[in-house]
Protein backbone atom coordinates (compact mmCIF):
# COMPACT_ATOMS: atom_id res chain seq x y z
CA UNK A 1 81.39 104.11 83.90
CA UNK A 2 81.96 103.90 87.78
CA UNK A 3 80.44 106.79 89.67
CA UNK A 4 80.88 107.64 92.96
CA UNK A 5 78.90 106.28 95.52
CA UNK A 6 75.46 108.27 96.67
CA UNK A 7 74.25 108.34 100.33
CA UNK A 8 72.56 105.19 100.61
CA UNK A 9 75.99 103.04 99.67
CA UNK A 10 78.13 105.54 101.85
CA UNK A 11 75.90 104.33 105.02
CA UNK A 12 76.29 100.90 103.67
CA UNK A 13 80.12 101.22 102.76
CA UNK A 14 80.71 102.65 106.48
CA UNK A 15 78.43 99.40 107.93
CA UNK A 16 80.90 97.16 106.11
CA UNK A 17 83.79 98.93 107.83
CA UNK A 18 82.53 99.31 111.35
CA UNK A 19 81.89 95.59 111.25
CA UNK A 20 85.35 94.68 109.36
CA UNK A 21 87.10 97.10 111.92
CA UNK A 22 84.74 97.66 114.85
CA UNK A 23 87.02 96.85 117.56
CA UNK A 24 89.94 98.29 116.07
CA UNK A 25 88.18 101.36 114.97
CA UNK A 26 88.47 103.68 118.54
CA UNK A 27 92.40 103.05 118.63
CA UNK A 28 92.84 103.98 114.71
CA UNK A 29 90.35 107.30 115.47
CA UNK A 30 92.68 108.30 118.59
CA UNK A 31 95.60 107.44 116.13
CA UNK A 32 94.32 109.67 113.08
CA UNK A 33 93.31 112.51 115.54
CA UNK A 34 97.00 112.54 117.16
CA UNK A 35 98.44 112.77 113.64
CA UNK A 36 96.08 115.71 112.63
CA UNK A 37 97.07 117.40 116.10
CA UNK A 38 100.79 116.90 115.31
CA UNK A 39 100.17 118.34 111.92
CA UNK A 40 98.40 121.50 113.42
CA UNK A 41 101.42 121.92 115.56
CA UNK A 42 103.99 121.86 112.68
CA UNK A 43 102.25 123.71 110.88
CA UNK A 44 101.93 126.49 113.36
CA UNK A 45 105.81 126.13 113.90
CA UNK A 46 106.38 126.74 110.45
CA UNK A 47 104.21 129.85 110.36
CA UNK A 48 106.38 130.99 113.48
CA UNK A 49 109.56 130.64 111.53
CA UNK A 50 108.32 132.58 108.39
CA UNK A 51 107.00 135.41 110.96
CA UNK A 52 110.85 135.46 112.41
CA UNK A 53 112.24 135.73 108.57
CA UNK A 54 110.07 138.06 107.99
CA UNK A 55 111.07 140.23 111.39
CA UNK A 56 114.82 139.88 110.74
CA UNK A 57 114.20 140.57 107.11
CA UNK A 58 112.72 144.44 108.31
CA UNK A 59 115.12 144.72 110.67
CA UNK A 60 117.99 144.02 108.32
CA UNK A 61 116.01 146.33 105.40
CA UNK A 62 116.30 149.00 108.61
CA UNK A 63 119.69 148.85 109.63
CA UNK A 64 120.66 149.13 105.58
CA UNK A 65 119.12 151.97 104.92
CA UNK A 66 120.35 154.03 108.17
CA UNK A 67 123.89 153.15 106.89
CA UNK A 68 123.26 154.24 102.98
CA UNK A 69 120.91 157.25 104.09
């Protein structure tokens, strides 16, 4: 069976790649760090949207209840 790799191969696995993609490596970093940015900021527009529902949810469940009470 295959196992997964223990800290001595990581450090070699991430030699191999700095090497294979050394000069390409800073541009690919910015590029994964802008995608995990835009991600946070979807994310935190989507938790904005479920706080709205939620407000116009209450102040629907509000105005019902003053009109059956």
């Amino acid at each position: 069976m295959i196992s997964m790799p223990g800290g001595w191969e990581w450090i070699v696995i991430g030699i191999i790649v700095f090497i294979v993609f050394g000069k390409r490596l800073p541009s690919m970093m910015k590029t994964v760090g802008k995608s995990f940015a835009n991600f946070q900021q979807g994310f935190k527009g989507v938790e904005k949207e479920i706080k709205e529902v939620k407000e116009i949810k209450n102040d629907i469940d509000t105005i019902t209840k003053l009109k059956v009470g």
